[in-house]
Protein backbone atom coordinates (compact mmCIF):
# COMPACT_ATOMS: atom_id res chain seq x y z
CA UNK A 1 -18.04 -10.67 28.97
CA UNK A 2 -15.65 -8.69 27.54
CA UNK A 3 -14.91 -4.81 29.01
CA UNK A 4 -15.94 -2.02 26.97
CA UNK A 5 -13.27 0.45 25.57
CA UNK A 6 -13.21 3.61 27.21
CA UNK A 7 -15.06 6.24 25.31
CA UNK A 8 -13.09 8.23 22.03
CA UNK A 9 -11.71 11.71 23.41
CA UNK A 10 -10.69 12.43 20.02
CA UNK A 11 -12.23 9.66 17.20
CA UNK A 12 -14.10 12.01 15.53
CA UNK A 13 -11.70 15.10 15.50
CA UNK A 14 -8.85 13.51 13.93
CA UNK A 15 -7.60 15.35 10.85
CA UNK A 16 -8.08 13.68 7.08
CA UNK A 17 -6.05 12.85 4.46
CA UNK A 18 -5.92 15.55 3.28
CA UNK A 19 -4.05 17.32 6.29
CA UNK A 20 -1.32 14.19 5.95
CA UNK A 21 -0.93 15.40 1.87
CA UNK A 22 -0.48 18.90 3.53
CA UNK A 23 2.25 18.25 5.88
CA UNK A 24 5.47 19.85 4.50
CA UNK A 25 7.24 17.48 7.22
CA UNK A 26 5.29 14.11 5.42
CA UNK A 27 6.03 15.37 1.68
CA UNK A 28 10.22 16.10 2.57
CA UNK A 29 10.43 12.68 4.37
CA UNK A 30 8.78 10.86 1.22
CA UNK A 31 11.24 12.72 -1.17
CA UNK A 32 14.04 11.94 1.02
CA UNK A 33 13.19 8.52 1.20
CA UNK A 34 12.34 8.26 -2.89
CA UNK A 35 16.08 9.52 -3.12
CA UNK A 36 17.62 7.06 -1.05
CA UNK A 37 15.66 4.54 -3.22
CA UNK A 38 17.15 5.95 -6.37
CA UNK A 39 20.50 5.92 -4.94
CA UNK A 40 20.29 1.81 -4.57
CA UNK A 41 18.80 1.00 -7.93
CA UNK A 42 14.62 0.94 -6.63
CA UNK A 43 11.84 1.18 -8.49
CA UNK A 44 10.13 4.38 -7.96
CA UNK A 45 8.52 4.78 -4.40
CA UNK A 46 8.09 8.66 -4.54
CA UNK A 47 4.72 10.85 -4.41
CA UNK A 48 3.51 8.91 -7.22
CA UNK A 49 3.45 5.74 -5.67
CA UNK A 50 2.16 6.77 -2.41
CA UNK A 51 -0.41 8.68 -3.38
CA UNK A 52 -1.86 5.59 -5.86
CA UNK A 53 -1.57 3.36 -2.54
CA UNK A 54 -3.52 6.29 -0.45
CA UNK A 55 -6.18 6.03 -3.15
CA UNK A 56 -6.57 2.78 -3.65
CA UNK A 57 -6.72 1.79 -0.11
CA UNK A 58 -9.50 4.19 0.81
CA UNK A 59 -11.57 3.67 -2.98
CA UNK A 60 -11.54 -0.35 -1.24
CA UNK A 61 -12.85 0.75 2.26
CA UNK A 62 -15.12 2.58 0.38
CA UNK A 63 -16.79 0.60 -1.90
CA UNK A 64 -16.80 -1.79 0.81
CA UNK A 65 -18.97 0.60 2.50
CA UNK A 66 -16.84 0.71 5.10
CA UNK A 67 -16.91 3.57 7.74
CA UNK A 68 -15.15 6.82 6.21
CA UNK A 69 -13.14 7.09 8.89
CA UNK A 70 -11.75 3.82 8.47
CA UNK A 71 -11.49 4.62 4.31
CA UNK A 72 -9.78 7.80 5.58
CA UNK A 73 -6.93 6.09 7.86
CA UNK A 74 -6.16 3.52 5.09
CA UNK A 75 -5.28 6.92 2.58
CA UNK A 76 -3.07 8.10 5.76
CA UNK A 77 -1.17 4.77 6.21
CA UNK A 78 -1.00 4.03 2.19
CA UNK A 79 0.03 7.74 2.31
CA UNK A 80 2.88 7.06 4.82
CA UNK A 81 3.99 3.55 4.00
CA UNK A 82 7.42 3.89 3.20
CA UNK A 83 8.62 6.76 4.78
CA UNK A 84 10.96 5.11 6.65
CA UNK A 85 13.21 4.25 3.77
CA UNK A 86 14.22 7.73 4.54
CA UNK A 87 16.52 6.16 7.44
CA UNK A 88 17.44 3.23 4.77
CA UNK A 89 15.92 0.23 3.28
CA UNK A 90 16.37 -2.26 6.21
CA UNK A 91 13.54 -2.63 8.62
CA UNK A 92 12.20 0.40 6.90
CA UNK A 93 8.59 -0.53 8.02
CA UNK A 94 8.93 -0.40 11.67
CA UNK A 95 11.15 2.88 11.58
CA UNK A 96 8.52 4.29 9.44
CA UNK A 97 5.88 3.23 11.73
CA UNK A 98 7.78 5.45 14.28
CA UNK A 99 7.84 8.39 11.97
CA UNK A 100 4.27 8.16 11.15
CA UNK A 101 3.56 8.22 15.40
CA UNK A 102 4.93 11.10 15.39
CA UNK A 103 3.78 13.34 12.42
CA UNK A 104 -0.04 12.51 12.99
CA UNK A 105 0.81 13.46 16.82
CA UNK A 106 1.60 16.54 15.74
CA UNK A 107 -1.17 16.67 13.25
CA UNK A 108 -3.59 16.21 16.21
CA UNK A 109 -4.82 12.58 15.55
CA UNK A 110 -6.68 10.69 18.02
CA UNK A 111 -4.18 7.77 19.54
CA UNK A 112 -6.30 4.83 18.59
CA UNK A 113 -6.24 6.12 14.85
CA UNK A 114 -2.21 6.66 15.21
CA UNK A 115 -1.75 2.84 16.38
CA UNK A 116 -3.96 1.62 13.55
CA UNK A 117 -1.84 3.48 10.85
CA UNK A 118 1.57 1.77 12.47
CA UNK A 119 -0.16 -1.37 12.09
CA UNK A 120 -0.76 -1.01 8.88
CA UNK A 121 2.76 0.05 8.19
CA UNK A 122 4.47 -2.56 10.07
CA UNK A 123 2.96 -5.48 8.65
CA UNK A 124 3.18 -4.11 4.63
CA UNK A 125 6.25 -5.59 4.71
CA UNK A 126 5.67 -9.30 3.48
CA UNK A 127 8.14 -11.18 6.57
CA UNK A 128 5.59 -9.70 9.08
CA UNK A 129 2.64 -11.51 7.82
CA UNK A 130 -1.10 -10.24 7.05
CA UNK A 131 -2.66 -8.42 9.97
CA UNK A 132 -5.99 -9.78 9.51
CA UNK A 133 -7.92 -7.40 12.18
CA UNK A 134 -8.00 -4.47 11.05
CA UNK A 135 -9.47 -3.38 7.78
CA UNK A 136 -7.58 -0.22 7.47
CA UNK A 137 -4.28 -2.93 7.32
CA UNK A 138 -5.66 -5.07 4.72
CA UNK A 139 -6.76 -2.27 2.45
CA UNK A 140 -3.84 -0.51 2.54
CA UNK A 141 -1.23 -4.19 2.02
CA UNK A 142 -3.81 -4.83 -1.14
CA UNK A 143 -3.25 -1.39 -2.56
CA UNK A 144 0.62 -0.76 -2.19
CA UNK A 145 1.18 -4.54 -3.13
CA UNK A 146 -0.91 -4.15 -6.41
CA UNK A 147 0.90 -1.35 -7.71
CA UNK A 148 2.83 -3.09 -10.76
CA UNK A 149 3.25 -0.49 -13.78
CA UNK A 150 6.20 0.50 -16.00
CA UNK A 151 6.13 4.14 -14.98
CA UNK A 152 7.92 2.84 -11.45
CA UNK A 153 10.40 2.64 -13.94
CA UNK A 154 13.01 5.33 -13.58
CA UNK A 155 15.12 4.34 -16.60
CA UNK A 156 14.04 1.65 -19.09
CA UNK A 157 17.74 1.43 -19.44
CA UNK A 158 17.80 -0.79 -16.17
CA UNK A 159 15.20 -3.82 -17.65
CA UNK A 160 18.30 -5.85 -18.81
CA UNK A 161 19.96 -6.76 -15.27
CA UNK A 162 16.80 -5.72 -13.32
CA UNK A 163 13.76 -8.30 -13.33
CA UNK A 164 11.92 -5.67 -11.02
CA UNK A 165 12.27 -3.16 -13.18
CA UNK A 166 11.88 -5.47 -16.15
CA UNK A 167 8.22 -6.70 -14.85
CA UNK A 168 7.30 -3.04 -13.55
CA UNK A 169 8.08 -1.71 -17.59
CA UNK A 170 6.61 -5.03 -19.06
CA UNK A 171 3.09 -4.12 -17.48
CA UNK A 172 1.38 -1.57 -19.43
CA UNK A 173 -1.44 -1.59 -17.77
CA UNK A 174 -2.74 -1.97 -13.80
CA UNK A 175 -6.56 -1.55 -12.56
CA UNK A 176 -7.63 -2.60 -9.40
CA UNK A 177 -11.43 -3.03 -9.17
CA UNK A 178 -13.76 -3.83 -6.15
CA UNK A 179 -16.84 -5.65 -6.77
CA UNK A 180 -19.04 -5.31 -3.83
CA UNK A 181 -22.35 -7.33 -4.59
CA UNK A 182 -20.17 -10.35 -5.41
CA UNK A 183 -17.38 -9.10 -2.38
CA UNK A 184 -14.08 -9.89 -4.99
CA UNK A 185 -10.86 -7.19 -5.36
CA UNK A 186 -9.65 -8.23 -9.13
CA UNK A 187 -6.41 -6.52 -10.17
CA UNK A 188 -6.38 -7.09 -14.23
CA UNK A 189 -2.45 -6.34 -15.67
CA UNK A 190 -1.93 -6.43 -18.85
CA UNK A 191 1.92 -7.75 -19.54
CA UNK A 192 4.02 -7.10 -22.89
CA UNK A 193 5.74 -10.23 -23.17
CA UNK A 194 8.15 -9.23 -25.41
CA UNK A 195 9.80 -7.81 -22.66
CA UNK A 196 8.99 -10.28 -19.78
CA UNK A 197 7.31 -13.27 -19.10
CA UNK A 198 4.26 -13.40 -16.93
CA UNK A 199 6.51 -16.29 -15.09
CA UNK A 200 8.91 -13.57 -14.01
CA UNK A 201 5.85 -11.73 -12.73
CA UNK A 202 5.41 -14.53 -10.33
CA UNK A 203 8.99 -15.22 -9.33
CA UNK A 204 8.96 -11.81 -7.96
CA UNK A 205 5.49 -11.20 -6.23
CA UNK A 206 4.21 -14.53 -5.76
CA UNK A 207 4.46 -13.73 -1.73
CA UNK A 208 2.72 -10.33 -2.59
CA UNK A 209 -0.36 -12.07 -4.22
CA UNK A 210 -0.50 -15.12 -1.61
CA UNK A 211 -0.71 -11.62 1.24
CA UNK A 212 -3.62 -9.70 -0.87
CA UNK A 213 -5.48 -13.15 -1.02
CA UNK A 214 -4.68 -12.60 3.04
CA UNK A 215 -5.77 -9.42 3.22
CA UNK A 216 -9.24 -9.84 1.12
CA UNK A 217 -10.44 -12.85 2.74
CA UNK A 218 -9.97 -10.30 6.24
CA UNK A 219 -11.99 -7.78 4.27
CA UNK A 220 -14.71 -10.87 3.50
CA UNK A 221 -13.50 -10.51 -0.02
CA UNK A 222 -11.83 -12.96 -2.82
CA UNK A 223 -8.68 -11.72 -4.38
CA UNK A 224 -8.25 -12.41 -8.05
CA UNK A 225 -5.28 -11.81 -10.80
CA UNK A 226 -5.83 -11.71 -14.24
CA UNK A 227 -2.93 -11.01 -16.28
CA UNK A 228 -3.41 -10.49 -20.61
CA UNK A 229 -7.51 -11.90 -19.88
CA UNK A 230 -6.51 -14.94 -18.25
CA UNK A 231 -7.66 -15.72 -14.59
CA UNK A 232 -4.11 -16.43 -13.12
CA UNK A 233 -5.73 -16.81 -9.14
């Protein structure tokens, strides 16, 4: 028989989102990380990035009918993902999982909630593999991997010598959808192939897409790609 966990002190007092998107602290460490980006020739990873991945992980929890609160933390990790590129791009995800500790510490957050949000921004990063637990880590991998769209783009002069940047500008358009009845997360791109080929698409994110199959099969979910109407997995 397995113990029970010691009772919540703080579960149900721990702030939203919404306090996170407040934090002056949060929103200067994602600028200063977006910069650093910039410096070395990324693809944008600045407020509007983070804030599509805080979205889109809590619209899957949601529609999943999972518990708010769970929706809720997935928004705060997709929120705080890559913060730690602030400190530089190598093992950016566990120094931002440090970071994160200690903003929702001072934001008041319960300490169950603030280990479930480093989870989830440890193992974003693809060498760390799919935690498979936790919803609030496989909603938030699904939505910050699924983010492909040419206005990551900082200058379309980069597409030449870039095939990121080239397969961000090439995709014109990005929806993620949840279908609940028949439990499937389809993201549907649509790809100008006049500037790439959807085979570049896959010589770059083929790990990505093999991890969101990962993460939906932990949410009791299918993953599928379509890319220009056809079913590609």
């Amino acid at each position: 028989m397995q113990p029970s966990e010691p009772p919540r002190t703080k579960a149900d007092k721990s702030p939203g989102i919404e306090a996170v998107r407040s934090s002056e602290k949060a929103r200067l460490y994602i600028e200063m990380a977006d910069r650093y980006l910039e410096s070395i020739g990324y693809t944008e990873h600045g407020f509007r990035q983070v804030d599509i991945a805080s979205t889109t992980a809590f619209k899957i929890l949601d529609a999943l009918s999972y518990d708010r609160h769970d929706a809720e933390l997935a928004a705060v990790a997709g929120f705080l993902h890559d913060i730690g590129n602030m400190a530089g791009r190598e093992q950016h995800h566990r120094i931002g999982a440090v970071i994160a500790k200690d903003l929702l510490e001072e934001l008041g957050f319960d300490f169950r909630d603030i280990g479930r949000v480093m989870a989830a921004i440890v193992t974003h990063e693809e060498d760390e593999g799919v935690v498979t637990f936790d919803p609030v880590s496989a909603a938030m991998l699904i939505a910050d991997k699924s983010d492909v769209h040419r206005s990551r783009v900082r200058t379309s002069g980069s597409i030449r010598e870039d095939i990121h940047d080239r397969v961000n500008f090439a995709a014109t358009e990005s929806e993620l959808t949840v279908d609940a009845e028949h439990r499937t997360i389809t993201l549907t791109l649509v790809i100008d192939t006049r500037i790439s080929q959807v085979i570049e698409y896959f010589q770059i994110f083929l790990s990505r897409m093999s991890d969101c199959r990962k993460a939906a099969r932990a949410l009791g979910c299918e993953f599928q790609l379509f890319i220009n109407e056809n079913r590609m997995a």
